[in-house]
Protein backbone atom coordinates (compact mmCIF):
# COMPACT_ATOMS: atom_id res chain seq x y z
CA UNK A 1 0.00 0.00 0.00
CA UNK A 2 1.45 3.42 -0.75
CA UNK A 3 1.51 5.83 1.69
CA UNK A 4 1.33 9.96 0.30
CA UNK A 5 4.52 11.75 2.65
CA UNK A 6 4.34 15.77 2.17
CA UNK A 7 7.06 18.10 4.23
CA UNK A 8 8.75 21.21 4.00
CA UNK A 9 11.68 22.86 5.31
CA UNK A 10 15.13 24.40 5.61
CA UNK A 11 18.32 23.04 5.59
CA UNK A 12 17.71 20.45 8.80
CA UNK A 13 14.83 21.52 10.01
CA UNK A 14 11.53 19.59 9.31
CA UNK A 15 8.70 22.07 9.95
CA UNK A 16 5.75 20.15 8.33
CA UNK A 17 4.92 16.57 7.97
CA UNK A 18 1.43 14.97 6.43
CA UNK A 19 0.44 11.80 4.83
CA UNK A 20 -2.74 10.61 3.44
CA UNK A 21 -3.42 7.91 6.40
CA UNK A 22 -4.33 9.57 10.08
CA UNK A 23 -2.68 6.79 12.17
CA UNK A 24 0.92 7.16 10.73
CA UNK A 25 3.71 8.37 12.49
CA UNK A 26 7.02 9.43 11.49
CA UNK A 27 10.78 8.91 12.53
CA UNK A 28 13.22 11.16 11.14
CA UNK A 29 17.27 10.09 11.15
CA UNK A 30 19.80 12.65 10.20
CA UNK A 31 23.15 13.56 11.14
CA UNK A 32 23.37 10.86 13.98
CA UNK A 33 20.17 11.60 15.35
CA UNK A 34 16.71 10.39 15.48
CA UNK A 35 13.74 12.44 16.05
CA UNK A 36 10.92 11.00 18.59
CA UNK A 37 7.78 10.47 16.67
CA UNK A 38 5.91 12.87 15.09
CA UNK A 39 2.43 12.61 14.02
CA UNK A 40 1.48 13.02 10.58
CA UNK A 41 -1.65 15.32 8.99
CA UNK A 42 -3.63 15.14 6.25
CA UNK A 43 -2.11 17.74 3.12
CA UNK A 44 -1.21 17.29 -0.50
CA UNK A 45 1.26 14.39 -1.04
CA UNK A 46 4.31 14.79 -3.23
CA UNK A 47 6.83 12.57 -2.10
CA UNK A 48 5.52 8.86 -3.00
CA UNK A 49 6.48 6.26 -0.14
CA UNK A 50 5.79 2.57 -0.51
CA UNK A 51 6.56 -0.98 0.21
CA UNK A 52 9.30 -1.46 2.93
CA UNK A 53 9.38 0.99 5.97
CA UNK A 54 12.74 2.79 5.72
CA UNK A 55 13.45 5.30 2.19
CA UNK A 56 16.26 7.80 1.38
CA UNK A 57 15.05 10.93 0.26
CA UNK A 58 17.54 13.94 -1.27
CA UNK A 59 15.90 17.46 0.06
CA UNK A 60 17.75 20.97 -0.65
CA UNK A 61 20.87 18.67 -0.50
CA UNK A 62 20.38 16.85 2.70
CA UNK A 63 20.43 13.10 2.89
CA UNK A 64 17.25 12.61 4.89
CA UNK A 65 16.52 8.68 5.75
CA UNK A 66 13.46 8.12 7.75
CA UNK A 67 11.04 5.30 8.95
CA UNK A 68 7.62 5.13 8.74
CA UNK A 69 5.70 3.53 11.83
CA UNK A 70 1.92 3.29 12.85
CA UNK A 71 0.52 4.65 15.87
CA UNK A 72 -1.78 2.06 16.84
CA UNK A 73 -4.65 1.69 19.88
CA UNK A 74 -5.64 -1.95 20.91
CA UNK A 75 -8.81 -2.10 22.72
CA UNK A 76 -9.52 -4.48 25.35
CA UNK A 77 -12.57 -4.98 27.09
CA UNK A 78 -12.65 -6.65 30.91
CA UNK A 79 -15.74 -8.54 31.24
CA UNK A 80 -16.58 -11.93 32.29
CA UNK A 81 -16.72 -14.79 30.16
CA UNK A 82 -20.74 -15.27 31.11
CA UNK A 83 -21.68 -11.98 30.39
CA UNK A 84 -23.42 -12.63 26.99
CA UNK A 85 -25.43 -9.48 26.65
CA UNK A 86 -22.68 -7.02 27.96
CA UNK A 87 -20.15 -8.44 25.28
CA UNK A 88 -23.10 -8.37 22.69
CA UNK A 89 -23.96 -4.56 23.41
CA UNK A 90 -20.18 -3.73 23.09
CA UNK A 91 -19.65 -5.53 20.34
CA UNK A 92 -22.49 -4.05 18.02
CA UNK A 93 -21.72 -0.01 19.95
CA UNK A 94 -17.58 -0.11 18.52
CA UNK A 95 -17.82 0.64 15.15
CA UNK A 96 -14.28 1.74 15.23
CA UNK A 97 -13.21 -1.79 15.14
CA UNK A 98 -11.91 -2.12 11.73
CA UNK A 99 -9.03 0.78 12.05
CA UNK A 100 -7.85 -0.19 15.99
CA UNK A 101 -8.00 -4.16 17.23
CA UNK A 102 -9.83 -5.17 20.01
CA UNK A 103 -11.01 -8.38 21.54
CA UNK A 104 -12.41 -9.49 25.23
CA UNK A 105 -10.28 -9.40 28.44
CA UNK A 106 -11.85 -12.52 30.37
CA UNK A 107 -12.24 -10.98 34.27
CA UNK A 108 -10.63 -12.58 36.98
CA UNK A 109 -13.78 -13.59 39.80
CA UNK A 110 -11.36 -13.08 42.99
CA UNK A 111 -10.95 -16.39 43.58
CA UNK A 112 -8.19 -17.22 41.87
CA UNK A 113 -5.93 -18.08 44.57
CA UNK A 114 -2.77 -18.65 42.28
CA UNK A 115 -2.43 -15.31 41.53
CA UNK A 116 0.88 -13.39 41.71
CA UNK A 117 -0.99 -10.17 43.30
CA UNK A 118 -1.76 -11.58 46.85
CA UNK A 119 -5.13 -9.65 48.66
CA UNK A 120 -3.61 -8.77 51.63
CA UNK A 121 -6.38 -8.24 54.19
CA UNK A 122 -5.12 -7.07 57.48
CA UNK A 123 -3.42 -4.34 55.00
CA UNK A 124 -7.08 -3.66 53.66
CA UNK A 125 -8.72 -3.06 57.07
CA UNK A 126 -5.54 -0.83 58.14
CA UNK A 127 -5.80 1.75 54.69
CA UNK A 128 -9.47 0.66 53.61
CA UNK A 129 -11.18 0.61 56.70
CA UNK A 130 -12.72 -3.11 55.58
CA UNK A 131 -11.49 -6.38 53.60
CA UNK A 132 -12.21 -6.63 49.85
CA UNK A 133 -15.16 -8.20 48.34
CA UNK A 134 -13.99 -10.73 46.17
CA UNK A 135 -15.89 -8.68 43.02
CA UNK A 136 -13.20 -6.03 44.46
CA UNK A 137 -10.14 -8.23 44.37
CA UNK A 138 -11.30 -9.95 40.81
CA UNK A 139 -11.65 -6.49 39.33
CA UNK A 140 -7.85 -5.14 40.82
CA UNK A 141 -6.37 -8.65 39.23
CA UNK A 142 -8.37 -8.24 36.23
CA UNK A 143 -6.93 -4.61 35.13
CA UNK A 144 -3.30 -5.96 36.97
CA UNK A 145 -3.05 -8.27 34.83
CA UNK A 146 -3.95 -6.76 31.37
CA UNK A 147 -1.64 -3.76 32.28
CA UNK A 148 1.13 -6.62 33.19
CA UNK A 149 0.24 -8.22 29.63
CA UNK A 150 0.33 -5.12 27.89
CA UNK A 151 3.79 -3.77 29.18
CA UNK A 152 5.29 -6.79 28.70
CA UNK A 153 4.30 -8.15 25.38
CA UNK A 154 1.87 -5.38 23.83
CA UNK A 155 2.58 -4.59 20.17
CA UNK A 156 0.91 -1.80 20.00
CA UNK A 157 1.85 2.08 21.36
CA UNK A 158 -1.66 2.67 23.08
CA UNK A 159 -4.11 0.75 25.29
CA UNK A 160 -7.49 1.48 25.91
CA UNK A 161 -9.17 -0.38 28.70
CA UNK A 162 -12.84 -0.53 28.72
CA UNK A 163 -15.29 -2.33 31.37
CA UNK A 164 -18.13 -3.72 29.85
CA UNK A 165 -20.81 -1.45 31.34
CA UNK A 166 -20.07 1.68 28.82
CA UNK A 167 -21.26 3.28 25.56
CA UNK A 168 -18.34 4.26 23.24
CA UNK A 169 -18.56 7.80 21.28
CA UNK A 170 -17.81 5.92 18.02
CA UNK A 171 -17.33 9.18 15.94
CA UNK A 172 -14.41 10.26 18.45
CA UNK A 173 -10.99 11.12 17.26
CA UNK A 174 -8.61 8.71 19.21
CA UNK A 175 -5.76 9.69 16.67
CA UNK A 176 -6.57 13.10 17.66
CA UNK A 177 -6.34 12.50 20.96
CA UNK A 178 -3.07 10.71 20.96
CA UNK A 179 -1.61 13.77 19.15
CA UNK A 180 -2.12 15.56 22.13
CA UNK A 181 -0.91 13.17 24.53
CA UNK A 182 2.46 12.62 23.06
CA UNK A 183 2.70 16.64 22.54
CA UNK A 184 2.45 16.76 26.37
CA UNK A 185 4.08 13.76 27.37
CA UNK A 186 0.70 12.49 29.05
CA UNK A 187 1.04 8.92 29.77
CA UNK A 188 -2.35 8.35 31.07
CA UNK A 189 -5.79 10.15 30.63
CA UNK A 190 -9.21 8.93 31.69
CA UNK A 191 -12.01 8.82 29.23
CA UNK A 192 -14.91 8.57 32.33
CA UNK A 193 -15.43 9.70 35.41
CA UNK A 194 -17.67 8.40 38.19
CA UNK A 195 -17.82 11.54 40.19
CA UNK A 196 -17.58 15.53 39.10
CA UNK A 197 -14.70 16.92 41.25
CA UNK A 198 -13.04 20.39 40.81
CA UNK A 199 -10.45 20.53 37.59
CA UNK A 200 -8.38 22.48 35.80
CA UNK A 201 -8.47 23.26 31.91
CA UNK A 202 -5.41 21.75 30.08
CA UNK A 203 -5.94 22.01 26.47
CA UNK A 204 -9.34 21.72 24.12
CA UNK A 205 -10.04 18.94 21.23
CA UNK A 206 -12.13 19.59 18.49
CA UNK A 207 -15.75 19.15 19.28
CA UNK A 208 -15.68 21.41 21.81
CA UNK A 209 -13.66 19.13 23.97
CA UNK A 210 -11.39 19.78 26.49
CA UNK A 211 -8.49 17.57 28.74
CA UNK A 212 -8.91 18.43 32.10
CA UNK A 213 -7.00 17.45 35.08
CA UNK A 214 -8.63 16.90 38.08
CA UNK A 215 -7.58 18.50 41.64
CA UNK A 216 -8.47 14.95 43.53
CA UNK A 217 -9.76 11.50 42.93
CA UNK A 218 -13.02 11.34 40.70
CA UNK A 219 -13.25 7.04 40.98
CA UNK A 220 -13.59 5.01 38.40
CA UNK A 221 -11.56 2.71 35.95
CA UNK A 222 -14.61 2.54 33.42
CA UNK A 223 -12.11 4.02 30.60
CA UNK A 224 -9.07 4.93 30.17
CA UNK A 225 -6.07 5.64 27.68
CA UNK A 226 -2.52 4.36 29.00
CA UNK A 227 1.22 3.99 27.47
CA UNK A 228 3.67 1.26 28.29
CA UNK A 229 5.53 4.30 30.44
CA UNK A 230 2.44 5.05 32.40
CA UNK A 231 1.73 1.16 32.91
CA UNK A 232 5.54 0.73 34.09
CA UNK A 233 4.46 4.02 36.63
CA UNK A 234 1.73 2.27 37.97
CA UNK A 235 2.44 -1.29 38.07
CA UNK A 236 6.07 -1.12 39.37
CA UNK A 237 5.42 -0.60 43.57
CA UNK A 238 2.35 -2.64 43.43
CA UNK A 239 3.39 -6.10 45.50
CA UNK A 240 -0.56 -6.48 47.21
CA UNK A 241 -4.21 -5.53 46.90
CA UNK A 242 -4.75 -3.00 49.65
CA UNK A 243 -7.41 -1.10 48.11
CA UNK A 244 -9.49 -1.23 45.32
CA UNK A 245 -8.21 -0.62 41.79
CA UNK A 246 -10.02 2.84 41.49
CA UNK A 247 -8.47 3.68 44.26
CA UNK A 248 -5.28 2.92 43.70
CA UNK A 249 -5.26 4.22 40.07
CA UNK A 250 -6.42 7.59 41.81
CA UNK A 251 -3.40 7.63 43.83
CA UNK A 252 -1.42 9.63 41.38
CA UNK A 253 0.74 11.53 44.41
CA UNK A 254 2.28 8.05 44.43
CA UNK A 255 2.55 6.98 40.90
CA UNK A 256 2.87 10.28 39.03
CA UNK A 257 0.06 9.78 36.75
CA UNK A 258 -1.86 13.07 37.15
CA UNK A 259 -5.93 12.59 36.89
CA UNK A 260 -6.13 13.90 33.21
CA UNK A 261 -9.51 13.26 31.62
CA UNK A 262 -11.33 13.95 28.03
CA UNK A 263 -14.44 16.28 29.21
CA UNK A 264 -17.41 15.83 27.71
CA UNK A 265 -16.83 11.80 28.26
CA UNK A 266 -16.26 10.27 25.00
CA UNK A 267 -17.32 7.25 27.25
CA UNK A 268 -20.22 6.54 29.47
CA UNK A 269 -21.54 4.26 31.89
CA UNK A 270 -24.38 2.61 31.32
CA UNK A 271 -27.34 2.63 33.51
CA UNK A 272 -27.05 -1.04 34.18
CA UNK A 273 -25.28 -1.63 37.88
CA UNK A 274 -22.37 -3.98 37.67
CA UNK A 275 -22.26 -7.33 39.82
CA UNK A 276 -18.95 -5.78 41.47
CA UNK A 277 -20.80 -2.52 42.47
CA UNK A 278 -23.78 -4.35 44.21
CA UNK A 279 -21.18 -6.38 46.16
CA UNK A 280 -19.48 -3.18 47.07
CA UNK A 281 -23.08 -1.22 48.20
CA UNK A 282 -23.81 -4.19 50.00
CA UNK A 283 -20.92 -4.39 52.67
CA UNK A 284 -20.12 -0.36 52.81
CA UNK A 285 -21.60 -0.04 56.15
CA UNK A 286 -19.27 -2.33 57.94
CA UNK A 287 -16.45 0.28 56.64
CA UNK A 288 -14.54 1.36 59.48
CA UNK A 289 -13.20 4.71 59.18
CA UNK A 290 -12.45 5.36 62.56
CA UNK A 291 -8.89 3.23 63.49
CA UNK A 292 -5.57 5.17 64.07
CA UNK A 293 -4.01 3.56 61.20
CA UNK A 294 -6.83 4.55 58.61
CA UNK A 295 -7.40 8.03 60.02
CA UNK A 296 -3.83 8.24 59.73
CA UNK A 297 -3.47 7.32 56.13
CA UNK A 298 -6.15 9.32 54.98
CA UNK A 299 -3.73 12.55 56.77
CA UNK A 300 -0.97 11.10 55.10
CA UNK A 301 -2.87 10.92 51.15
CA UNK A 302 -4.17 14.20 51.66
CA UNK A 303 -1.01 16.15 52.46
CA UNK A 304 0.50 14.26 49.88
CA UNK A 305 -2.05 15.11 47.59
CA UNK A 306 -2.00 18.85 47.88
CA UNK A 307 1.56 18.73 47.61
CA UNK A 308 0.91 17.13 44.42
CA UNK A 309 -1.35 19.90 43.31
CA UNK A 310 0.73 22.77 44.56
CA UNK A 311 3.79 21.08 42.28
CA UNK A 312 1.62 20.63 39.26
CA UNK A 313 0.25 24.30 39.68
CA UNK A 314 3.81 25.56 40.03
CA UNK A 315 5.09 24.04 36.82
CA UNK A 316 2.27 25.41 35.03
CA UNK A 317 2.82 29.01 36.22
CA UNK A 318 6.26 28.21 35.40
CA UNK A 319 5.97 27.53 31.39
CA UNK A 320 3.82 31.18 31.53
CA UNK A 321 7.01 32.90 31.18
């Protein structure tokens, strides 16, 4: 297949890149060095590219040799292997299917005893205030273990992680999206919310869409967009469950992955209520929020957490000037 490549410039300097195909990327190599990926628009083509990967091209007598990659997105949906009608619903709502693969994650139940990622519960009723559910513990191995899969043998650049309880915006621009992220070095961005908490304004999307980033926690791990470098962030100091998986991704004074989000949600929950949120309404009364050790953990997040903000504030009045 060809693929259109369009730039112009001066002497070394690359100052515009298109091709014809939205989910290329390319890698420029000149003069010993190698420029990180840079996304390609849409403009008239003049330079023909095709078959392998890697052409020589002669520009105002510079010896330019570049690669050609794909920026790619692979989907993968957490849901259990008996639920039919969820898996039917998501099927038939991502029509996006045929430009970025995607396929069932089969849910761990909690029970799996074997598993590398030991529920600690003594830890649980110190930090948590009560032990797991096992609907709690299935759903922290379940997203564990496809971020585990991903980092370590993931082809792709992207993963989106889906529960099967959501509608997908199927006319959204994930390419767009991505553009952004690498731009900013954003390594992780949710697509959902559970709970409106107070933000700040990062940068807009078309569509009237905006990436926020949120001041505190706003629950949830319905949808989200990671990187292998924000699933090496947030996997690498994880050795037990001590909290839920929302939780813990929502710790981001610990793992550095600020609470970005796409606002409007490109992704929704349904109104259907998920077998692991009935198990958790059913036992939050016994919650104990009133030991030493929880009281002082919650101290502990929260300073930690405003230091967090104060930092991120700081930088940003920083690149003002």
């Amino acid at each position: 297949m060809d693929l259109g490549i369009h730039f112009r410039g001066a002497g070394d300097d690359i100052l515009e890149l298109a091709a014809s195909k939205k989910s290329t990327y390319c890698r420029f190599i000149y003069h010993g060095g190698v420029s990180p990926a840079i996304p390609l628009r849409l403009a008239p083509t003049w330079i023909r590219v095709s078959g392998n990967s890697q052409r020589t091209v002669e520009y105002c007598n510079h010896r330019l040799e570049y690669m050609v990659t794909s920026m790619q997105i692979e989907v993968k949906i957490i849901s259990l292997k008996n639920s039919f009608e969820k898996r039917a619903f998501l099927s038939n709502n991502i029509k996006f299917s045929s430009s970025m693969p995607w396929s069932f994650f089969d849910a761990n139940t909690g029970s799996d005893e074997k598993s590398q990622l030991v529920s600690d519960h003594e830890s649980q009723r110190r930090q948590f205030g009560r032990c797991l559910t096992k609907g709690e513990i299935g759903c922290f191995r379940s997203h564990y273990n496809l971020l585990s899969q991903f980092l370590s043998s993931g082809s792709t650049d992207w993963l989106l992680v889906l529960e099967d309880d959501v509608w997908i915006d199927s006319d959204f621009d994930f390419q767009e999206l991505i553009d952004l992220l690498e731009k900013r070095s954003i390594d992780y961005i949710r697509l959902f919310a559970k709970m409106f908490k107070p933000a700040d304004i990062v940068d807009n999307l078309s569509g009237f869409r905006q990436i926020i980033r949120f001041r505190t926690d706003p629950y949830g791990t319905q949808a989200y967009l990671i990187n292998k470098r924000g699933c090496d962030a947030f996997l690498k100091d994880i050795q037990r469950i001590s909290i839920p998986i929302d939780d813990e991704l929502g710790r981001f004074w610990r793992h550095k992955l600020d609470p970005y989000c796409v606002f409007p949600f490109p992704v929704v929950e349904r109104n259907t209520q998920s077998s692991l949120e009935k198990l958790r309404n059913d036992v939050l009364v016994s919650r104990d929020n009133s030991s030493f050790v929880r009281i002082r953990t919650r101290i502990s997040d929260n300073l930690r957490k405003r230091a967090s903000n104060v930092g991120y504030r700081y930088k940003k009045a920083l690149s003002l000037f």
